[in-house]
Protein backbone atom coordinates (compact mmCIF):
# COMPACT_ATOMS: atom_id res chain seq x y z
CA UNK A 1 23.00 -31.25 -8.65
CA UNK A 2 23.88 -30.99 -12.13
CA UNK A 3 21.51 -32.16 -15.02
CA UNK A 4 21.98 -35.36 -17.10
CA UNK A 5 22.72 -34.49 -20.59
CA UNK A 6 20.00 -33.35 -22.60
CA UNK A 7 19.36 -36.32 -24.92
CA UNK A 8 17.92 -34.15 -28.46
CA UNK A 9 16.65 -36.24 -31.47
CA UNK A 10 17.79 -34.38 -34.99
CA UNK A 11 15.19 -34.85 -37.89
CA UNK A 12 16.71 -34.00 -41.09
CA UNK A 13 17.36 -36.09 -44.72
CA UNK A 14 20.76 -34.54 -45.40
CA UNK A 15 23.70 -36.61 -44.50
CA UNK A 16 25.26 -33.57 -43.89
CA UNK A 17 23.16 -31.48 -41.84
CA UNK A 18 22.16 -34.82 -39.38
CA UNK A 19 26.38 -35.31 -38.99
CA UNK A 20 27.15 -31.57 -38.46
CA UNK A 21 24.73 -30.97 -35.99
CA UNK A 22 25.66 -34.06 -34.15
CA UNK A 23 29.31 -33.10 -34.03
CA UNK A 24 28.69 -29.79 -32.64
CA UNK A 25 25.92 -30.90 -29.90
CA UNK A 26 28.20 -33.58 -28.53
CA UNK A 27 31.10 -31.09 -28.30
CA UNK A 28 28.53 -28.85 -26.48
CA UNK A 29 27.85 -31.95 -23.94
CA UNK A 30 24.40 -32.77 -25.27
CA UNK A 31 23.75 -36.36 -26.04
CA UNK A 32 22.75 -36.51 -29.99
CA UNK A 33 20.70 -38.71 -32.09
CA UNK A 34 20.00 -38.43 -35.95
CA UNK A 35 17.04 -39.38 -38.08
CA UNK A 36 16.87 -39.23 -41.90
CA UNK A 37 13.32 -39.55 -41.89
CA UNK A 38 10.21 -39.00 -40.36
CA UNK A 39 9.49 -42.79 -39.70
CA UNK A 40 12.61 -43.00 -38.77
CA UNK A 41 12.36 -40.56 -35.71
CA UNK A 42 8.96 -42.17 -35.03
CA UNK A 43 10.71 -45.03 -34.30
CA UNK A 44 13.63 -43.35 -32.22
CA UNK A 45 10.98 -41.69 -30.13
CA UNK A 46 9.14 -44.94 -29.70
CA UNK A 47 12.93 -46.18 -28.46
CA UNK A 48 13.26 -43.57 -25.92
CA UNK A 49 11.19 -39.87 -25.98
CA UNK A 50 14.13 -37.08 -26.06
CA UNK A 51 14.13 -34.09 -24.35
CA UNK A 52 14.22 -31.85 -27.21
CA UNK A 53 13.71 -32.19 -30.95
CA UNK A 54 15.55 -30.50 -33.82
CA UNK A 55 13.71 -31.11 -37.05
CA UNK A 56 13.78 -30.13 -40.46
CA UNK A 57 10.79 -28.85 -42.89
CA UNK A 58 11.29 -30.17 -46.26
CA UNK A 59 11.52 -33.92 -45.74
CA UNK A 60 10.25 -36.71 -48.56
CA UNK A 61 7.56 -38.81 -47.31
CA UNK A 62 6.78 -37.33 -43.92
CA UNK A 63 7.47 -33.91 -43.77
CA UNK A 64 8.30 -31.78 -40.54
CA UNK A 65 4.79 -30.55 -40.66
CA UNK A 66 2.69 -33.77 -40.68
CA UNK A 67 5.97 -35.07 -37.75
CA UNK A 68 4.87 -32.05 -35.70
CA UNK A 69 1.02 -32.82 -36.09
CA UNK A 70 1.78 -36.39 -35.05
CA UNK A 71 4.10 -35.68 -32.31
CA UNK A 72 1.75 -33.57 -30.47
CA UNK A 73 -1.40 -36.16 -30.84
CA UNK A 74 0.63 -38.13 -28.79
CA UNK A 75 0.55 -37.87 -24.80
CA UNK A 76 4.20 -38.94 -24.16
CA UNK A 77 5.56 -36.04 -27.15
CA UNK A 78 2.94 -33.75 -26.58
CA UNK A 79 4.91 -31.35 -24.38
CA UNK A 80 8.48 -31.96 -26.01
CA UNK A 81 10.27 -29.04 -26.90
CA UNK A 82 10.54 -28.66 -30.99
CA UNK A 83 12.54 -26.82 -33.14
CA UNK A 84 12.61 -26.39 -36.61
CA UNK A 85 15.62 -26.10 -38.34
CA UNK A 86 15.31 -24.94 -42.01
CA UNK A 87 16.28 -23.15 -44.58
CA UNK A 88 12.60 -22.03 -44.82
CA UNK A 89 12.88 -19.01 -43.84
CA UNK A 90 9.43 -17.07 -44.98
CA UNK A 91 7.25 -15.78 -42.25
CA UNK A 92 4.03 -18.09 -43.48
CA UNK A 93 6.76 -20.89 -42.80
CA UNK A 94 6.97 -20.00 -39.53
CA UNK A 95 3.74 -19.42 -38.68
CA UNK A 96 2.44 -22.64 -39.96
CA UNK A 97 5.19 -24.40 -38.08
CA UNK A 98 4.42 -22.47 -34.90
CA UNK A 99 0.94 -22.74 -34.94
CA UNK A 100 1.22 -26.53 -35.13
CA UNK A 101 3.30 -26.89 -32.39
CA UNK A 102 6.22 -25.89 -32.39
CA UNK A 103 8.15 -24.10 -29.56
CA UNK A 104 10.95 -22.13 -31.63
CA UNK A 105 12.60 -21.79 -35.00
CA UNK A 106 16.04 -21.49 -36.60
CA UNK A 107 17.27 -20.98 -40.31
CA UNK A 108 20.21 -22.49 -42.29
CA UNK A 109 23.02 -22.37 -42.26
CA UNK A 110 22.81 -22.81 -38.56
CA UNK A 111 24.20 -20.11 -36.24
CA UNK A 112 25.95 -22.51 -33.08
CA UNK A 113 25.37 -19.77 -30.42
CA UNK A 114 21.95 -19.17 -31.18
CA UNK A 115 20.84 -22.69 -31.71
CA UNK A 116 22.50 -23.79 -28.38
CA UNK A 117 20.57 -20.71 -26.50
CA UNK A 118 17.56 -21.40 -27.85
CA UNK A 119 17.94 -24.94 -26.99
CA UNK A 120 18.84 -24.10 -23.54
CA UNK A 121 15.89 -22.02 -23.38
CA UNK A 122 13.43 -24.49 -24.61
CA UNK A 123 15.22 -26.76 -22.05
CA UNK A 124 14.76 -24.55 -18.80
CA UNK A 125 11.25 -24.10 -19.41
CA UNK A 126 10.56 -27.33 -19.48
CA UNK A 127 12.43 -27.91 -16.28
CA UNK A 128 10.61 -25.38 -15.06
CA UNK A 129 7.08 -26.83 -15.92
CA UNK A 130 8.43 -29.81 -14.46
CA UNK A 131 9.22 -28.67 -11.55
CA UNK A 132 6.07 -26.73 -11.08
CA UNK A 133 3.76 -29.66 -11.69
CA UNK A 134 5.93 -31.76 -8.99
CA UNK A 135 5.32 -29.00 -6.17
CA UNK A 136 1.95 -28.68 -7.36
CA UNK A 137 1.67 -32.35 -7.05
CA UNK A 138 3.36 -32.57 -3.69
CA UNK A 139 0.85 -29.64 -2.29
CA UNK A 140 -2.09 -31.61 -3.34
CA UNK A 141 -0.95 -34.74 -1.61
CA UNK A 142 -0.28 -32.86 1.85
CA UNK A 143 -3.33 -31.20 1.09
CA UNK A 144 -5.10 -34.67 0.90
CA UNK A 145 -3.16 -35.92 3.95
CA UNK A 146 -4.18 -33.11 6.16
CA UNK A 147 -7.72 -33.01 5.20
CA UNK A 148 -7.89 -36.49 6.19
CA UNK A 149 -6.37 -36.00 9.20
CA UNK A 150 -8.47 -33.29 10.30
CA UNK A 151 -11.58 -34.62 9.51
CA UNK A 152 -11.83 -37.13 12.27
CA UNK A 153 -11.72 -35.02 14.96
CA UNK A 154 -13.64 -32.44 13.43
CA UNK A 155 -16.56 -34.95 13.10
CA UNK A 156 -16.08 -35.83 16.44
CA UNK A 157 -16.52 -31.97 18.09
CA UNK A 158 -19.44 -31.29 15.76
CA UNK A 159 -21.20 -34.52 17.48
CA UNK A 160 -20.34 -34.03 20.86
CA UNK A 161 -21.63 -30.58 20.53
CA UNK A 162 -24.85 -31.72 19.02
CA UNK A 163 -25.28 -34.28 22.01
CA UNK A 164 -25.23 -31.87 24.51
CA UNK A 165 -26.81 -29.57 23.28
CA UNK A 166 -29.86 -32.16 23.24
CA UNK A 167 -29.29 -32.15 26.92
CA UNK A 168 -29.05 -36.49 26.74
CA UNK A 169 -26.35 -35.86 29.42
CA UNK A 170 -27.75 -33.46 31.51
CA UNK A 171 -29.48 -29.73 31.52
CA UNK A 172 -27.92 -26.70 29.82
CA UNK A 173 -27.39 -23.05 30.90
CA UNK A 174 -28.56 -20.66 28.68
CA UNK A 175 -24.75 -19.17 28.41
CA UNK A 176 -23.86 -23.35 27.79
CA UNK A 177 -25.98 -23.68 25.49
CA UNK A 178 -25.26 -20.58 23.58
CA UNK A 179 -21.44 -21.19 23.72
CA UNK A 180 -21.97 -24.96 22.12
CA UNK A 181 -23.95 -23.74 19.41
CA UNK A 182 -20.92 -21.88 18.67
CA UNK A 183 -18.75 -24.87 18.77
CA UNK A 184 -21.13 -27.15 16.53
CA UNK A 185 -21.63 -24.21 13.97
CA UNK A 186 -17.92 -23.82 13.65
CA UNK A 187 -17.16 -27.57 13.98
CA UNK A 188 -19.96 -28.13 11.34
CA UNK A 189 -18.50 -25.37 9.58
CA UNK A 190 -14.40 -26.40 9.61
CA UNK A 191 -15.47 -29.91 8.71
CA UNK A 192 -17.24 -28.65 5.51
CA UNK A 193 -13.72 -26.88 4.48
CA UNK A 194 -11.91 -30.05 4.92
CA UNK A 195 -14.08 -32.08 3.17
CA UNK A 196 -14.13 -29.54 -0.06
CA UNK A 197 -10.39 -29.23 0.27
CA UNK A 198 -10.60 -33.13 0.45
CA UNK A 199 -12.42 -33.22 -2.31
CA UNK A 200 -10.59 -30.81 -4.78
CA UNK A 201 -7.39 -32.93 -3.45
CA UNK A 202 -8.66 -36.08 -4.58
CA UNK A 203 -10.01 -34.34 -8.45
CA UNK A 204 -7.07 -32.52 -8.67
CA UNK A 205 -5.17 -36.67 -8.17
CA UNK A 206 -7.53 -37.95 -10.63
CA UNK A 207 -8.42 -40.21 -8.19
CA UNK A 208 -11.91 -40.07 -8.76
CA UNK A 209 -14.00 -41.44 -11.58
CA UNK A 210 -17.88 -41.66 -12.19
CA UNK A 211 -19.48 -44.89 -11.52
CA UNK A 212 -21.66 -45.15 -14.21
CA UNK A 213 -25.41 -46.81 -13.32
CA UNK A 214 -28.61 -46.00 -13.87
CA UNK A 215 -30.14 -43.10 -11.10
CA UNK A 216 -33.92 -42.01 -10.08
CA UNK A 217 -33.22 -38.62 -10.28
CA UNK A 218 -36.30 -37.92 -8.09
CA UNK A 219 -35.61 -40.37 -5.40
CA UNK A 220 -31.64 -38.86 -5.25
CA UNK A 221 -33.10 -35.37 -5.13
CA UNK A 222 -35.92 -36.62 -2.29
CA UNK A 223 -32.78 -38.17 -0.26
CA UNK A 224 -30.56 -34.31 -0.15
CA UNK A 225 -33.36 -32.38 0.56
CA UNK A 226 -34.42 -35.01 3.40
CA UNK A 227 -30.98 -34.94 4.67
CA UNK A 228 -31.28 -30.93 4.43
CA UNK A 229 -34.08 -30.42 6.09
CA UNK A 230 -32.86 -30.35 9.69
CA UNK A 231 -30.53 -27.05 8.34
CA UNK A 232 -33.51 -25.80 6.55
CA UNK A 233 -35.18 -25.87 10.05
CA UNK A 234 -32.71 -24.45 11.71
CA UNK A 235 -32.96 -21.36 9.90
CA UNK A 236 -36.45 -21.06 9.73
CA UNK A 237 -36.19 -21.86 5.40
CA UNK A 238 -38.79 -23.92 3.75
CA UNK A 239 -38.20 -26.14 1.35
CA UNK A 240 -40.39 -26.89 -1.40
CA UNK A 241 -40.04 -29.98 -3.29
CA UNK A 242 -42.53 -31.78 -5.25
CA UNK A 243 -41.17 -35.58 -6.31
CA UNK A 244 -42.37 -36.22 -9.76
CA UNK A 245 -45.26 -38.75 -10.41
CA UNK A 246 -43.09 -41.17 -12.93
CA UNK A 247 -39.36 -42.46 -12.71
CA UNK A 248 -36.82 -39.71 -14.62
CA UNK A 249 -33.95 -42.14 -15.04
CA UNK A 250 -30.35 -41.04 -16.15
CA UNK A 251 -27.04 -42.12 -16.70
CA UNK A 252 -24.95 -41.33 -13.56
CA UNK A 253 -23.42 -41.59 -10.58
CA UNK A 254 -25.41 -41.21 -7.19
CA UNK A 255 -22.69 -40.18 -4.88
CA UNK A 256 -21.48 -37.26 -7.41
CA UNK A 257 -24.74 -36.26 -7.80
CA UNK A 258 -25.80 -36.45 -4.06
CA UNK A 259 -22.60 -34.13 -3.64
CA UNK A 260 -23.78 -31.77 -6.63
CA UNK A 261 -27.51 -31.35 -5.53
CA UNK A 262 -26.82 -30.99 -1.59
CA UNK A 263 -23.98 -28.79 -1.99
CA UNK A 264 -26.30 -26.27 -4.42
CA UNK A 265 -29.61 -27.02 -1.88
CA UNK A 266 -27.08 -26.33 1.19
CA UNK A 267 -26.34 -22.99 -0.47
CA UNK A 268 -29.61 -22.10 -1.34
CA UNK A 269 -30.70 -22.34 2.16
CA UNK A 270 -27.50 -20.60 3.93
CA UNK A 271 -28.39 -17.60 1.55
CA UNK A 272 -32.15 -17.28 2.09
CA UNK A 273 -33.62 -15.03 4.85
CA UNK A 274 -35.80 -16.82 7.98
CA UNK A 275 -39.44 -17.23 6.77
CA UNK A 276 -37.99 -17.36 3.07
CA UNK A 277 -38.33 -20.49 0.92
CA UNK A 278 -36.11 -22.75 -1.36
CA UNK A 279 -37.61 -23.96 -4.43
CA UNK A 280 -36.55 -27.67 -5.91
CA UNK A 281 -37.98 -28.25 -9.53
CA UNK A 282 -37.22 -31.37 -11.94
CA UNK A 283 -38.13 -31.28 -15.18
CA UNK A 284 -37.21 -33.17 -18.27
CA UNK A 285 -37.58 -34.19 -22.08
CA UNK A 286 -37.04 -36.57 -24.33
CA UNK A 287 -33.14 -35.59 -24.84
CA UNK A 288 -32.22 -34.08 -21.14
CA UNK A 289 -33.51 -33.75 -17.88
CA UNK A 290 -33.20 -30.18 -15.86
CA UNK A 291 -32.98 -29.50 -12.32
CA UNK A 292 -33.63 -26.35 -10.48
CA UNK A 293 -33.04 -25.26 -7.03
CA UNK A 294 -34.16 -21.04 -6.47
CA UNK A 295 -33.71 -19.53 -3.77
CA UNK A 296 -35.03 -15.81 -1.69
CA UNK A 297 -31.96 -14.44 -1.27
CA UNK A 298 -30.07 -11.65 -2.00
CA UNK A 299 -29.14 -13.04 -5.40
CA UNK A 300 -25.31 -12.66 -7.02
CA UNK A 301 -23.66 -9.64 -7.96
CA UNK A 302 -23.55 -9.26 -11.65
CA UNK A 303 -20.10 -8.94 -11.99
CA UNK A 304 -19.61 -12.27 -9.91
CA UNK A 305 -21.62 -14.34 -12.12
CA UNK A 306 -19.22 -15.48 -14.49
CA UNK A 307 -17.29 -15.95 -11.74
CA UNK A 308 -19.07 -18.28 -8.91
CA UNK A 309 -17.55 -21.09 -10.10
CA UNK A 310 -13.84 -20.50 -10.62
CA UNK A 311 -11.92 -22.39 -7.61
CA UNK A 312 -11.54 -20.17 -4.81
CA UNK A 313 -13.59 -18.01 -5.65
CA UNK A 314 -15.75 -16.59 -2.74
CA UNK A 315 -17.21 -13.57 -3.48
CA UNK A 316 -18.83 -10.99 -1.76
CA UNK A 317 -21.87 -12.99 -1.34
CA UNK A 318 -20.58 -15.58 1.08
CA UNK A 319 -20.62 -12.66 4.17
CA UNK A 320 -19.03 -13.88 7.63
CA UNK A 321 -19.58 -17.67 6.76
CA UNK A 322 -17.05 -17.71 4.19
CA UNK A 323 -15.79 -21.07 2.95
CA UNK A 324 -13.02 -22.30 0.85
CA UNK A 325 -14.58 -20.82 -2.44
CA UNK A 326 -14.44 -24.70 -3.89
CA UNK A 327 -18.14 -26.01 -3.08
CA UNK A 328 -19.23 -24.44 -6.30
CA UNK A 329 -16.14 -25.04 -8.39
CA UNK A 330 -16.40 -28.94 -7.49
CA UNK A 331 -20.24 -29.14 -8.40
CA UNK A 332 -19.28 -27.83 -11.80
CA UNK A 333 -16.15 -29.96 -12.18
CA UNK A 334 -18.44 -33.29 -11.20
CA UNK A 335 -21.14 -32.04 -13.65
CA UNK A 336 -19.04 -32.01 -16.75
CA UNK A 337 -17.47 -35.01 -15.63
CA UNK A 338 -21.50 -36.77 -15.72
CA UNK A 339 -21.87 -34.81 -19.20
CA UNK A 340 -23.71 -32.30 -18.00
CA UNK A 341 -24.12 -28.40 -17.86
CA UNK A 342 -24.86 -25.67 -14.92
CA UNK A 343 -25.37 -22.49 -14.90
CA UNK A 344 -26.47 -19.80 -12.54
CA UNK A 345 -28.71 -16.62 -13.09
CA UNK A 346 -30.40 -14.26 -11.14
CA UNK A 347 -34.19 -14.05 -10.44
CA UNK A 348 -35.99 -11.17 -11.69
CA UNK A 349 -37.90 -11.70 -8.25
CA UNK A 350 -34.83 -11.94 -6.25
CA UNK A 351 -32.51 -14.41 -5.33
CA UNK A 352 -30.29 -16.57 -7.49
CA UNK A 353 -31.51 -20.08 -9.02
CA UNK A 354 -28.94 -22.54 -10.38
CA UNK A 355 -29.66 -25.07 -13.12
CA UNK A 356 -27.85 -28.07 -13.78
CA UNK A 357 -28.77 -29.77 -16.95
CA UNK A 358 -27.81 -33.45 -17.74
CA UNK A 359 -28.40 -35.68 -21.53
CA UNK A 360 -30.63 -38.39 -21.87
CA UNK A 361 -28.45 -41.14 -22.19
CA UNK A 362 -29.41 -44.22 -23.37
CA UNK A 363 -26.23 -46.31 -22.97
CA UNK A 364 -23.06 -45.93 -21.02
CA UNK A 365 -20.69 -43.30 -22.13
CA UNK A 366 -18.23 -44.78 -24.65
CA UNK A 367 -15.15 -44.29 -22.32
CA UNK A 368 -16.98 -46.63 -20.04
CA UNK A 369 -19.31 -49.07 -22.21
């Protein structure tokens, strides 16, 4: 199918230049329109955004400069291809015009041929971004819609498993039992993927914001290791948490942070040997609060700990129960989202302990208040 004409916006205060330029574009099959000033184009672009910009440097008033700078504050110009046409031709020129945005630059008198390839350039790529973001956004979604689908049934094999193995419906082999453990393990196991790749779906959609409110950090920290502690059992891992004597209030939101804290205590006990222990601390000042969760294991390679929390990562750390490699990257990307830090370091004892750090707010973020 063959593309709509490219609809470019000339910039320039010569009569000349602006009519020129339009001539030859529309001749080219390009659909033209001039501006003699700054203002001017800022109300062309307010008319209709164009696909590409030519614009000159030296303009009274607003020059090409201060346009660019204002252009690419803007969300719905910040990616449109610019390029400056000028008879500026001295490297600093360029440089300044390049380093405030934008994409290419040509000297006068104009050379047709290379304008129009470097317009056609500028153009492509842009296509091209396009294009990538809609397959990108198309992946996510059947991402999103598989997840979902999967998850229903996955639920529904982990619990069957986990009912007979607690023999409600009748006595177990040893083989039986053995072979259901199996199934809930890798049931249990499956449905974690989904709901990470679920998960990443729905941040990757911006479909997810915080809901700010005010959050006992010790009661929310009580509630995922108490939900934690059959798994802790399980594998023979203690888990030592102390809840503090007063209230540590923050700024938050308790199902993001039920997600971070579980997903870090979950990890913390998959990694640490039988007999070993995890370690849950809370402590806090008057301008954040910091939360700690150590743990016996084998620690983190060095050279993997600037990256356990890039998405997909895995590592070598993970061993046969390898996930999806996002568990980590979403605890960090919810963290930031809540204003807050973590970070992970080894123990000079062994095993790894992560900290996640958030501010003391004392009112609702401004994006929300």
């Amino acid at each position: 199918m063959p593309h709509k004409p490219a609809h470019i916006l000339i910039v320039d205060d010569q009569e000349f230049n602006r009519d020129l330029l339009v001539q030859r574009l529309r001749r080219e099959g390009y659909e033209p329109e001039a501006a003699e000033s700054g203002p001017q184009a800022l109300a062309c672009i307010a008319r209709r955004v164009p696909d590409l910009i030519l614009l000159d440097i030296m303009m009274p008033g607003l020059s090409g400069y201060e346009l660019i700078s204002i252009l690419r504050a803007q969300p719905a110009t910040q990616e449109v291809p610019i390029i400056l046409v000028s008879a500026k031709g001295e490297t600093e020129d360029i440089v300044q015009g390049l380093s405030l945005g934008a994409n290419d630059y040509v000297t006068k008198p104009v050379n047709l041929p290379v304008l129009k390839a470097r317009i056609e350039t500028q153009l492509r790529l842009r296509r091209s971004l396009e294009q990538v973001r809609m397959l990108s956004q198309e992946k996510d979604e059947i991402l999103s819609v598989v997840s979902h689908d999967l998850r229903s049934p996955l639920s529904g094999i982990a619990a069957l498993s986990r009912l007979l193995l607690s023999e409600e419906m009748g006595p177990l082999t040893s083989l039986q039992r053995e072979a259901l453990q199996d199934i809930a393990q890798t049931g249990e196991r499956l449905l974690r993927l989904v709901n990470e790749l679920l998960d990443w779906a729905r941040l990757q959609a911006g479909q997810q914001e915080p809901n700010w409110e005010p959050i006992s950090l010790g009661e929310l920290l009580s509630e995922s290791v108490q939900a934690l502690r059959g798994a802790a059992l399980e594998r023979g891992v203690r888990l030592l948490w102390t809840p503090p004597e007063t209230a540590i209030t923050i700024l938050g939101d308790s199902t993001w942070l039920f997600q971070i804290f579980s997903n870090l205590i979950g990890n913390a006990i998959k990694f640490s040997p039988a007999g070993g222990a995890v370690t849950i601390r809370l402590e806090h000042s008057a301008e954040q609060v910091n939360v700690e969760i150590s743990d016996e294991g084998p620690g983190i390679p060095p050279e993997e700990l600037e990256r356990i929390f890039t998405r997909f990562y895995t590592g070598s750390r993970a061993g046969p129960r390898k996930g999806a490699g996002l568990g980590l990257h979403i605890c960090k990307v919810l963290t930031e989202r809540l204003q807050g830090q973590i970070s992970v370091e080894n123990r000079t004892e062994g095993g790894a302990r992560f900290r996640v750090r958030f501010p003391v707010q004392r009112s609702l973020p401004a994006a929300v208040s």
